[in-house]
Protein backbone atom coordinates (compact mmCIF):
# COMPACT_ATOMS: atom_id res chain seq x y z
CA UNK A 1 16.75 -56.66 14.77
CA UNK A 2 14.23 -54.43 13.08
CA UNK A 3 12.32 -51.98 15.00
CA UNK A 4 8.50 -51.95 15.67
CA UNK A 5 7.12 -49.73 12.68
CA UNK A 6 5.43 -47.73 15.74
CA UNK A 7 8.91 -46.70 16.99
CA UNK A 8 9.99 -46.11 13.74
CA UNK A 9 7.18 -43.62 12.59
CA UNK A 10 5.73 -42.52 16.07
CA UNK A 11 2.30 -41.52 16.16
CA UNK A 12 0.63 -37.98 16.32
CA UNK A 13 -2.19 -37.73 18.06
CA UNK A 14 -4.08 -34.34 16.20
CA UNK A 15 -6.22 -31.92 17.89
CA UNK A 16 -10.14 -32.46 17.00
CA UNK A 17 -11.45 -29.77 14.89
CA UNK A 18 -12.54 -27.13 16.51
CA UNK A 19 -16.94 -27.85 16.82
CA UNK A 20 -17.02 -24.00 15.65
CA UNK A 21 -15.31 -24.66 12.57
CA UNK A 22 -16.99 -27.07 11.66
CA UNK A 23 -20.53 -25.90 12.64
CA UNK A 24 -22.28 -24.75 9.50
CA UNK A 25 -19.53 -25.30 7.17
CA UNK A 26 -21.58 -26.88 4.32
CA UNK A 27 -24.08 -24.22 4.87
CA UNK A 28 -21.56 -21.47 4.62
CA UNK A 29 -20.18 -23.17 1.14
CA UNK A 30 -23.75 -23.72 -0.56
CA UNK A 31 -24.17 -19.82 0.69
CA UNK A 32 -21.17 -19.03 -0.93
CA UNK A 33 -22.04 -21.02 -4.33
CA UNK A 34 -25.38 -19.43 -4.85
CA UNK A 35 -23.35 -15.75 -3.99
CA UNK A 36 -20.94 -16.68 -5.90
CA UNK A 37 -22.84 -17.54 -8.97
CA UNK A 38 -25.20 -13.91 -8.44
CA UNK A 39 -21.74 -12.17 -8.41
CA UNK A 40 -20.50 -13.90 -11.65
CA UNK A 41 -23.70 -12.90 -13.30
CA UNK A 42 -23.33 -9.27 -12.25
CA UNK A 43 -19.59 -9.35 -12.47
CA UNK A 44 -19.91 -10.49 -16.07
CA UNK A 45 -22.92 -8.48 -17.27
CA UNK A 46 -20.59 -5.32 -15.74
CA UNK A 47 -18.02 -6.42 -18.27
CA UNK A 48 -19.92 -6.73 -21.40
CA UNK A 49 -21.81 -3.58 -20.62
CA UNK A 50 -18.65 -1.72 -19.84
CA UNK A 51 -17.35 -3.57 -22.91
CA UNK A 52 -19.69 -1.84 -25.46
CA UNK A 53 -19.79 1.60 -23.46
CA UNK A 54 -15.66 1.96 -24.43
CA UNK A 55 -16.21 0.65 -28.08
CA UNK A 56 -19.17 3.92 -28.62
CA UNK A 57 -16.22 5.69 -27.14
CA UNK A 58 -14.00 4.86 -29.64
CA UNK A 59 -16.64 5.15 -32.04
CA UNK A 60 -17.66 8.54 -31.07
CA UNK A 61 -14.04 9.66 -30.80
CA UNK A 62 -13.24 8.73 -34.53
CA UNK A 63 -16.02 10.15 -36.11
CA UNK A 64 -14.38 13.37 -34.19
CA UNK A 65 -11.79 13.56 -35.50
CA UNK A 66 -14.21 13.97 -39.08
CA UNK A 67 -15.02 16.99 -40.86
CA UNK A 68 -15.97 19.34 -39.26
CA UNK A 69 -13.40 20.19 -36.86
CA UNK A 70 -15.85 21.30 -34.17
CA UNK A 71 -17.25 17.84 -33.51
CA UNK A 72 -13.87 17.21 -31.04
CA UNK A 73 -16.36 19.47 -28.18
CA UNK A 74 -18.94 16.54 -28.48
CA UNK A 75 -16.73 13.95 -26.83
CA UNK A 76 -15.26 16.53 -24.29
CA UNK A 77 -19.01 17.06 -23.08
CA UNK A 78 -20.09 13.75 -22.97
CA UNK A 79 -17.18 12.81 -20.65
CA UNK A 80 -17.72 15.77 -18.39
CA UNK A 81 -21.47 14.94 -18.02
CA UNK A 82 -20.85 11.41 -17.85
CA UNK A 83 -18.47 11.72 -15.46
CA UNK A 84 -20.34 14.04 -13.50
CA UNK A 85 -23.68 11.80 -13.39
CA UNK A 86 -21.04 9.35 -12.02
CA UNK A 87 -20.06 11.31 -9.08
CA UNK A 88 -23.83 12.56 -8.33
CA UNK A 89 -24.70 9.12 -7.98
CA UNK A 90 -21.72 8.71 -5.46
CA UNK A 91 -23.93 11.66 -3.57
CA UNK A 92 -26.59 9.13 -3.68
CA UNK A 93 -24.52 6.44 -2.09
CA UNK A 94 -21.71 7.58 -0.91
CA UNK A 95 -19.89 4.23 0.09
CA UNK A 96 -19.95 3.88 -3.69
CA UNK A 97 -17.07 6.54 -4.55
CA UNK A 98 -13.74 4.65 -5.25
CA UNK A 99 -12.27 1.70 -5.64
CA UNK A 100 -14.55 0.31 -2.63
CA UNK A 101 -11.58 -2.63 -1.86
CA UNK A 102 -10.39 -0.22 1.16
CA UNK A 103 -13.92 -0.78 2.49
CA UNK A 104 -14.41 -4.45 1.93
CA UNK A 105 -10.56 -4.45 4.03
CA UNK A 106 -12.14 -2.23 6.79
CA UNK A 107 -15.24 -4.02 7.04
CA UNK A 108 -13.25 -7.31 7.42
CA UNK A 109 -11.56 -5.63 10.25
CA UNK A 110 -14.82 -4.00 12.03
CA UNK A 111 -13.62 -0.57 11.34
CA UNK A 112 -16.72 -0.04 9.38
CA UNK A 113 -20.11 -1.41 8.74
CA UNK A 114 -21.74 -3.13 5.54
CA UNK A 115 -22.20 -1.46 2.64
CA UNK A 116 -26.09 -0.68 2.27
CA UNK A 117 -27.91 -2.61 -0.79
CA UNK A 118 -28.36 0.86 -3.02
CA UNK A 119 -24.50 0.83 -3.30
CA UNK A 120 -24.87 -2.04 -5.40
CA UNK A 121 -26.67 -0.41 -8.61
CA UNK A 122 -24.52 2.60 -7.95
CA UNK A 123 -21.50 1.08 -8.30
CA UNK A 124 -22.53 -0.81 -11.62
CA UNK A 125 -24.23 2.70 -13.21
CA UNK A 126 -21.35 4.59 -11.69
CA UNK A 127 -18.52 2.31 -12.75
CA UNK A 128 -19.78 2.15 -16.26
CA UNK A 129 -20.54 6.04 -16.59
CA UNK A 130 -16.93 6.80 -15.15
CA UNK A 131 -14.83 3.38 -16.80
CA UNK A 132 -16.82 3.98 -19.90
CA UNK A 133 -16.25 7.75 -20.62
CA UNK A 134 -12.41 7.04 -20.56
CA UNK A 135 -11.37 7.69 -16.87
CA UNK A 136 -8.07 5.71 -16.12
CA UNK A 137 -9.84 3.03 -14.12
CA UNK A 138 -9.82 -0.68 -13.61
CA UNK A 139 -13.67 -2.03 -13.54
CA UNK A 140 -12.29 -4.64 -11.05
CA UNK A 141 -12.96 -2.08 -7.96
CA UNK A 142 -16.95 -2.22 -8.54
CA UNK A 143 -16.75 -5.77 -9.07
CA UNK A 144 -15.03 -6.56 -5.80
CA UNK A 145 -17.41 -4.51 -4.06
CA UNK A 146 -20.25 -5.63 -5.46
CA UNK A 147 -19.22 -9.29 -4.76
CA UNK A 148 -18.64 -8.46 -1.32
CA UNK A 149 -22.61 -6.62 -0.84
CA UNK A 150 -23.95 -9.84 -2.21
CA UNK A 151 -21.93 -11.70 0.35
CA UNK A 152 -23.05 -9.53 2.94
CA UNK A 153 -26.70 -9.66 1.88
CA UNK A 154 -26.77 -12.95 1.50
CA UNK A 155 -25.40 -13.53 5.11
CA UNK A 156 -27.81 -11.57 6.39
CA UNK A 157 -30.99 -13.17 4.18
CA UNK A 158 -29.85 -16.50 6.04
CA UNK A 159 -29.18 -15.33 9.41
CA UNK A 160 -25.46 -16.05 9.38
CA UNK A 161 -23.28 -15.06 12.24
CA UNK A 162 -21.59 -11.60 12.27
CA UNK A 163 -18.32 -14.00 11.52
CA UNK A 164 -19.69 -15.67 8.41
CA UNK A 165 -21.25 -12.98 6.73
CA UNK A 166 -17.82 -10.87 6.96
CA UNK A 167 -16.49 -14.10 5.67
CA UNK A 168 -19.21 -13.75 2.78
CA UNK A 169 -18.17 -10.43 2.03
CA UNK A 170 -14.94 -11.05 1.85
CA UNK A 171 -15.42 -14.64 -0.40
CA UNK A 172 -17.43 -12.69 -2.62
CA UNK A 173 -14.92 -9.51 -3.10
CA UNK A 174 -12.33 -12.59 -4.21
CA UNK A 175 -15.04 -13.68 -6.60
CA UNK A 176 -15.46 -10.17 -8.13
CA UNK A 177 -11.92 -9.70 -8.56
CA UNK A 178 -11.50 -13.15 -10.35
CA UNK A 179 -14.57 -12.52 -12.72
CA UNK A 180 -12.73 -8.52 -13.70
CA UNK A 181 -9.60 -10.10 -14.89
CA UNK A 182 -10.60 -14.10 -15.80
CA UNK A 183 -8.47 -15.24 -12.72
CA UNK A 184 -9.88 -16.78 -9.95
CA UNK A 185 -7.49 -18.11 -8.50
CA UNK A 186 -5.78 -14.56 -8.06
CA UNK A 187 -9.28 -13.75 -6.64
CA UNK A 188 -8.76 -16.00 -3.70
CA UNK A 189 -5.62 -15.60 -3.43
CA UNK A 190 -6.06 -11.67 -2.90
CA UNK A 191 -8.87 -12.15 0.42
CA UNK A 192 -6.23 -14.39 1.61
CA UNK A 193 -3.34 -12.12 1.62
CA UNK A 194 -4.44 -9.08 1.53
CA UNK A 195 -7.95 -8.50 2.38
CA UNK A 196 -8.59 -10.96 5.36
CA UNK A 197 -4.33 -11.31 5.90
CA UNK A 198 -5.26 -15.01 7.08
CA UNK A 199 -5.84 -18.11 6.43
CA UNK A 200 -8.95 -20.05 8.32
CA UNK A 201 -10.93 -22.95 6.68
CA UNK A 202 -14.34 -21.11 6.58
CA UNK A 203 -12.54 -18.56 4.84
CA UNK A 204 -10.84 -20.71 2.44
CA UNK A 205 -13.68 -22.51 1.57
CA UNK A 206 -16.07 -19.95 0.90
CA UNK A 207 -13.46 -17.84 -1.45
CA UNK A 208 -12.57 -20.99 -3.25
CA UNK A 209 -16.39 -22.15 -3.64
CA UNK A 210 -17.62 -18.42 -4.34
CA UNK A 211 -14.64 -17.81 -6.43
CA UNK A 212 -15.50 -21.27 -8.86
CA UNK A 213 -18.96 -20.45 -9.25
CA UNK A 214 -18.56 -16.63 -10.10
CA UNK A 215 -16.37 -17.84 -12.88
CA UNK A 216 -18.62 -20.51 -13.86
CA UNK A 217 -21.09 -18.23 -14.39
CA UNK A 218 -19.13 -15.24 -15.55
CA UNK A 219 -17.55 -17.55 -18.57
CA UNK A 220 -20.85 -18.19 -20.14
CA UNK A 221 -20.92 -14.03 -20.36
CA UNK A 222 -17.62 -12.83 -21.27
CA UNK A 223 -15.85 -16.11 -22.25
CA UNK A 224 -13.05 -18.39 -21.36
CA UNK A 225 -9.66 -16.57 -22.86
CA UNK A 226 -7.27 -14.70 -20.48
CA UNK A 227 -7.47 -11.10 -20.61
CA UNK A 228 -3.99 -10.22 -21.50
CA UNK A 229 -2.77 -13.41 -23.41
CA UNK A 230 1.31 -13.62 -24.40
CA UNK A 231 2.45 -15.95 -27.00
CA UNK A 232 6.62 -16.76 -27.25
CA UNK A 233 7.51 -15.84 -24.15
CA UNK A 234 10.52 -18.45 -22.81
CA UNK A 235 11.97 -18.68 -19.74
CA UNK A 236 15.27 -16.18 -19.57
CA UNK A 237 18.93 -17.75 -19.23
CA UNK A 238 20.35 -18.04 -15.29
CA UNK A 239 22.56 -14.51 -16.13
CA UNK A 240 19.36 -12.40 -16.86
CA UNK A 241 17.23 -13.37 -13.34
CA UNK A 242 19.63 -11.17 -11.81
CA UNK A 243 18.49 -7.91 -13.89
CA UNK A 244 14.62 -8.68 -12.73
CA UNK A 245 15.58 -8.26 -9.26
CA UNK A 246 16.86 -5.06 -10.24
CA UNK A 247 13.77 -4.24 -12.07
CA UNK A 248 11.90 -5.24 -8.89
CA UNK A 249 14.08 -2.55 -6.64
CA UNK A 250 13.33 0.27 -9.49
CA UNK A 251 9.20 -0.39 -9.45
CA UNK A 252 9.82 -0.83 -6.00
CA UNK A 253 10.84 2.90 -5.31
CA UNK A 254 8.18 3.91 -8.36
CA UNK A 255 5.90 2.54 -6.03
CA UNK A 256 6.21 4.28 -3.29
CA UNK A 257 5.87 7.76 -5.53
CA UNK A 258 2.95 6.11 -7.24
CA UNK A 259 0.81 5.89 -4.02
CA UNK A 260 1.86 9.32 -3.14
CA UNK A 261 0.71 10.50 -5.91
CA UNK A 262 -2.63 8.84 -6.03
CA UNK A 263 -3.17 10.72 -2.31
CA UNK A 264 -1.56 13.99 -3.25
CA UNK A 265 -4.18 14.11 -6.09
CA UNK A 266 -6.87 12.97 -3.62
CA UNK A 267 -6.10 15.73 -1.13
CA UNK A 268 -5.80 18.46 -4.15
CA UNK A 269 -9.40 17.69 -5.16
CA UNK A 270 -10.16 18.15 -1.16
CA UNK A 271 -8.68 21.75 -0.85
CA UNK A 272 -11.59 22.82 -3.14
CA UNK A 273 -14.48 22.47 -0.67
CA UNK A 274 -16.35 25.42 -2.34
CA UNK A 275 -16.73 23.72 -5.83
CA UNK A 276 -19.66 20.85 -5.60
CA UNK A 277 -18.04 17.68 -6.43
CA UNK A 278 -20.01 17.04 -9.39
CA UNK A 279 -18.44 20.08 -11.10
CA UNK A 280 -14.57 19.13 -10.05
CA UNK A 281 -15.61 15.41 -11.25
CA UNK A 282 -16.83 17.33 -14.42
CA UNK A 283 -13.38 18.92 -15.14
CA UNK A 284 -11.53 15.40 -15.04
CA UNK A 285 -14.30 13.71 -17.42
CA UNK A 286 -13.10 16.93 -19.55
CA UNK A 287 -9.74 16.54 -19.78
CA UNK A 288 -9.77 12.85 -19.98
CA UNK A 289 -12.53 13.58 -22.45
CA UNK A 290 -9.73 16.21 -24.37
CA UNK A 291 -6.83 13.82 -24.41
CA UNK A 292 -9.18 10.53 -25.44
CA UNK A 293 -9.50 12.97 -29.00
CA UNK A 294 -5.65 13.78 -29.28
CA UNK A 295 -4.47 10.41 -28.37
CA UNK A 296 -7.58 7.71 -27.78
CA UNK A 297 -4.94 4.63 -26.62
CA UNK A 298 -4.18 6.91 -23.98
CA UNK A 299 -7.46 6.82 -21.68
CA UNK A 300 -9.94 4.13 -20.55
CA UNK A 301 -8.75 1.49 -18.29
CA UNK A 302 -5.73 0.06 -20.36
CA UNK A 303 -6.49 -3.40 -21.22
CA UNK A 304 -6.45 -2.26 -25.45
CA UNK A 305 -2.81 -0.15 -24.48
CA UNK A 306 -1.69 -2.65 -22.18
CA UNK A 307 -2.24 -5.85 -24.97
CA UNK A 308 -0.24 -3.50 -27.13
CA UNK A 309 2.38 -3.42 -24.91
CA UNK A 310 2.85 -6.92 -24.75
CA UNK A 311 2.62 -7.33 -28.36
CA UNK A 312 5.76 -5.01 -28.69
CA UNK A 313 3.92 -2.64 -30.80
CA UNK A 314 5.17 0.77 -29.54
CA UNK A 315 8.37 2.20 -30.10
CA UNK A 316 10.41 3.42 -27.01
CA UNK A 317 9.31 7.06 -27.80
CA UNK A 318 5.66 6.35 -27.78
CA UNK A 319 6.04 3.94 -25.06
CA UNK A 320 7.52 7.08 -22.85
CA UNK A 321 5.07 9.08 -23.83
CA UNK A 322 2.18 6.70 -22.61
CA UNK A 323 4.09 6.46 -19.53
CA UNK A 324 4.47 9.61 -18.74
CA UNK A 325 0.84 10.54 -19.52
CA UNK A 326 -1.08 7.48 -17.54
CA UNK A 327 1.31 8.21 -14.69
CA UNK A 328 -0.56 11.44 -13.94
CA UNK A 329 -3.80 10.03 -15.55
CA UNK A 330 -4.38 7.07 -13.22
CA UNK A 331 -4.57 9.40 -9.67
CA UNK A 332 -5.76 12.17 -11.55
CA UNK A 333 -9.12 10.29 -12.61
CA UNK A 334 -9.14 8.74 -9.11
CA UNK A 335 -9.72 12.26 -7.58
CA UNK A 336 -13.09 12.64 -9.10
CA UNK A 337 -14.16 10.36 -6.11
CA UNK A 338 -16.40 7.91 -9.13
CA UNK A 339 -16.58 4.08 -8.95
CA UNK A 340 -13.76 2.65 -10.54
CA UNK A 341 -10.15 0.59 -9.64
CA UNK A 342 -6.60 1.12 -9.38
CA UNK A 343 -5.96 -2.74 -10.36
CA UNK A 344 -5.41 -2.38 -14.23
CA UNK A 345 -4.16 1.27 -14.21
CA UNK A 346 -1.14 -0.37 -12.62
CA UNK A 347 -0.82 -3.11 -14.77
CA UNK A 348 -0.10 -0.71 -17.80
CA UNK A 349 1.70 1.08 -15.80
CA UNK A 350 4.33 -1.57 -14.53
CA UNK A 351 4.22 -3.47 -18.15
CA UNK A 352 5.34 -0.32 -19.70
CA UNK A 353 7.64 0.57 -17.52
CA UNK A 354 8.62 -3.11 -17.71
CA UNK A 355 9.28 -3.32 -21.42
CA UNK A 356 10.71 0.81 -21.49
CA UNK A 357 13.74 -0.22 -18.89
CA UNK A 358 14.40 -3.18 -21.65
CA UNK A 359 14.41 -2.02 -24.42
CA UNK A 360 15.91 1.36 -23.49
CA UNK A 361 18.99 -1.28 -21.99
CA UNK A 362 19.10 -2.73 -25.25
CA UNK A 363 19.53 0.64 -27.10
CA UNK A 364 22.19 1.20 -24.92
CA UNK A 365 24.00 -1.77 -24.82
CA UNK A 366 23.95 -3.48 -27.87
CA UNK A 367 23.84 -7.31 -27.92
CA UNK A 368 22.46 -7.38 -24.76
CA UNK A 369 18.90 -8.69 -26.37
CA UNK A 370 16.82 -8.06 -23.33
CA UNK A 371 12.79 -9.62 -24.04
CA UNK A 372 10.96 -6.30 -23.77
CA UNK A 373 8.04 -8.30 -23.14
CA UNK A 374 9.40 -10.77 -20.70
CA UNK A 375 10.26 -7.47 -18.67
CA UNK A 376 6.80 -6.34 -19.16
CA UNK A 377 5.29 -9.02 -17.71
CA UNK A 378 7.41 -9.15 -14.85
CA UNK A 379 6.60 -5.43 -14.89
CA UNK A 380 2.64 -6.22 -14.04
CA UNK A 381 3.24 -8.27 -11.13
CA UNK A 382 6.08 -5.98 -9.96
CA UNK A 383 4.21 -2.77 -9.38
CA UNK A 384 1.21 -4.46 -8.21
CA UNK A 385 3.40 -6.13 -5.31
CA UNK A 386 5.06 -2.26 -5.01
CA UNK A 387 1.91 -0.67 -4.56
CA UNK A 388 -0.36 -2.91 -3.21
CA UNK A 389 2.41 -4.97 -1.20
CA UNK A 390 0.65 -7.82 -2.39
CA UNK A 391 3.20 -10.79 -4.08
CA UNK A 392 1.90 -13.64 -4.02
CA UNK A 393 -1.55 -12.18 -5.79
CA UNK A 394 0.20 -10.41 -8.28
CA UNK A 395 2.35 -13.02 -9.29
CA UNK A 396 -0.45 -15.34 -9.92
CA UNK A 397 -2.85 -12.77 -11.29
CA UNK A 398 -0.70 -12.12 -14.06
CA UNK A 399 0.23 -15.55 -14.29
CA UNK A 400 -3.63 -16.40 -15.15
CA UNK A 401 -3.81 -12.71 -17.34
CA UNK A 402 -1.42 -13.86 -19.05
CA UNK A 403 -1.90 -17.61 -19.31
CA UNK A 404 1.86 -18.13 -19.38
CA UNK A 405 4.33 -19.59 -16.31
CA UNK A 406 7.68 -19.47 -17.85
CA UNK A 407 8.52 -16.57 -15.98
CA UNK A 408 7.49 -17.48 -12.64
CA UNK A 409 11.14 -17.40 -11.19
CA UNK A 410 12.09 -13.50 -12.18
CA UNK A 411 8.26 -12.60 -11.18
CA UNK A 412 8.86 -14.15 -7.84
CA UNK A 413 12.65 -12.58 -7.42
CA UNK A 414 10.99 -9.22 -8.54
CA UNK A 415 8.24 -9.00 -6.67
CA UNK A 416 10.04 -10.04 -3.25
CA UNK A 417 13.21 -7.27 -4.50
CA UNK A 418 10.01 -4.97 -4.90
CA UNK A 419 8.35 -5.42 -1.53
CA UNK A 420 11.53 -5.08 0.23
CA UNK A 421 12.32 -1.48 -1.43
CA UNK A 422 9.27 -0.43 -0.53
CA UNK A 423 9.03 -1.12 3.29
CA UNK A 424 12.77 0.04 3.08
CA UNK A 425 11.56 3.64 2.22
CA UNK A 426 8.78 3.71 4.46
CA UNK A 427 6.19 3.67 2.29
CA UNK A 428 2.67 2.44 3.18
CA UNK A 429 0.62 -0.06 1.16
CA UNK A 430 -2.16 1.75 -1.24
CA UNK A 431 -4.67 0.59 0.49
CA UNK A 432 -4.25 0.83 4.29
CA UNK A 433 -3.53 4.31 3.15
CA UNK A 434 -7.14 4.30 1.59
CA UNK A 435 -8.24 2.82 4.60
CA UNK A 436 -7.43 4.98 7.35
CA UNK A 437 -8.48 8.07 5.25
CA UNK A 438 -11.91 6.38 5.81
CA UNK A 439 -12.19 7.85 9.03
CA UNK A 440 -10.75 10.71 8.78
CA UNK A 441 -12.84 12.10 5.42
């Protein structure tokens, strides 16, 4: 005899939504949509502005390298005082100086309060003084943090609860980060994991409806093609995986010495409390100014380096020797204390190492036919989850960089083999590092 279907499949009786949940919630998403669409605009106009500002530096650094030979000081001077006007307008708001992600995590938490509006045009000014005059930052810093002031603002123009205007700020960071690299979905994903390190519907719904109408917005700006595109990639045979997840436990470890270094540099540039900041800041722009006219690939945020990366273009000496140079480069140009990221510094960082490991395998070993490229783009999501301790966002960040899924298995393996070597040698993400120094600097 058949059973009743209500034996069968019993029923669950679900708890009602909570009334403060729900209170508001279409309110909080049309907030979000009109924040979202201000930080697309400013997101994107950062972009194109930033855009032009690094192609008069390559301008100005090949007419250099013209007769006469003297004309190599003019660069070296205009990346000192550039870079210096960047840090005196940190002096002008200081909440500016940064990445500014470290404060849109601390203000989520209530260790700090919201940024003020000023820090808004500093950042965007700063950022493109700093990002512009070749510094080895990623312009996706500013743009979280200016997402997250207009979220704040906003919150507070409408009378929002203390709750939903952190949940603003936090939407809105999302939204920056998706408009920087052309992936919103990494955007969201990033609050959600890193930033807010849950997951509540107001939350979700204001990053996904912030994050869709920054990029709306943002695409009629800077367009609708991924930043790092990769063409031929396939997915790798069952007896390669294997070698990602060693890859993963080698950027792992780098990691770890990566966010050492980034504070070791930070604390150097502290132990010189007698020289104005300005004129330290001045020094970097100088040497990143000095090394722009010997090698120009090698400074700027890395998105021209990085692209030829994944195009294979570099032998395995010059790929060593970018290495080796944008290793120190990245925390070095973070000392100055200027707007700017740590995102897309790392991305080079782990694609090169990525596609060096490869192809150096491949010298060694011959037959083996490792994908250099493959590896490198592995490599980006790698590092990211090593230093940031972030895996899920920086497997689908690159994903959407990169517009390409057929390595989604050895990202995942790499990334997990990556996280676990790094809380295996005791070494703290980037940014709660950042974090705490807030209160102690």
């Amino acid at each position: 005899m058949r059973e009743p279907e209500e034996e069968l499949y019993p029923r669950i009786d679900l708890p009602p939504a909570d009334d403060a949940e729900r209170s508001g919630l279409l309110g909080l998403a049309a907030i979000a949509a009109i924040g979202g669409a201000l930080a697309g605009l400013v997101g994107g106009l950062f972009r194109m502005i930033l855009s032009s500002a690094e192609s008069l530096r390559d301008s100005i650094l090949q007419w250099a390298h013209e007769e006469p030979a003297l004309r190599w000081i003019v660069p070296v001077v205009l990346a000192a005082a550039c870079v210096a006007l960047a840090r005196l307008i940190v002096r002008w708001a200081p909440e500016a100086g940064g990445s500014g992600v470290q404060r849109v995590e601390a203000n989520m938490r209530d260790e700090i309060g919201y940024a003020r509006l000023r820090v808004l045009p500093a950042k965007f000014v700063g950022g493109i003084l700093a990002i512009g005059s070749g510094l080895a930052l990623g312009r996706e810093g500013p743009t979280m943090q200016m997402g997250a002031i207009i979220g704040a603002t906003l919150g507070r123009m409408t009378g929002s609860t203390h709750h939903d205007r952190r949940t603003l700020s936090a939407a809105l960071a999302g939204a920056g980060l998706g408009v920087a690299f052309s992936a919103p979905i990494g955007g969201a994903v990033f609050v959600l994991e890193e930033v807010a390190r849950a997951v509540r519907t107001r939350l979700v719904v204001a990053t996904f409806v912030g994050s869709a109408s920054a990029m709306a917005v943002a695409r009629l700006l800077v367009g609708n093609e991924p930043v790092l595109p990769v063409s031929g990639v396939d997915t790798e045979p069952l007896w390669m995986v294997p070698l990602f997840g060693v890859l993963g436990v080698v950027l792992g470890a780098l990691g770890v010495v990566y966010n050492r270094l980034v504070i070791a540099m930070l604390n150097l540039a502290q132990r010189l409390p007698s020289v104005p900041p300005e004129a330290k800041a001045a020094f970097i722009g100088a040497t990143v100014g000095l090394i722009g006219v010997i090698a120009p690939s090698m400074v700027g945020g890395g998105d021209q380096a990085n692209q030829a990366v994944l195009a294979g273009t570099y032998s395995l000496g010059a790929l060593a020797v970018l290495l080796l140079v944008r290793w120190f480069l990245g925390p070095f140009s973070y000392a100055a204390g200027t707007p700017g990221g740590l995102f897309a510094p790392l991305l080079l960082l782990g694609a090169g190492i990525g596609a060096l490991l490869a192809g150096a395998a491949n010298a060694v070993i011959p037959g083996l036919e490792l994908p250099p490229v493959a590896f490198a783009v592995v490599g980006m999501s790698t590092f990211f989850a090593a230093v940031v301790r972030a895996p899920l966002t920086g497997v689908v960040l690159i994903i959407e960089m990169t517009a390409t899924t057929a390595l989604v298995v050895p990202m995942i393996l790499a990334a997990a083999a990556a996280v676990v070597t790094a809380t295996l040698l005791h070494g703290p993400p980037i940014y709660d590092t950042l974090r705490a120094r807030l209160h102690t600097t």
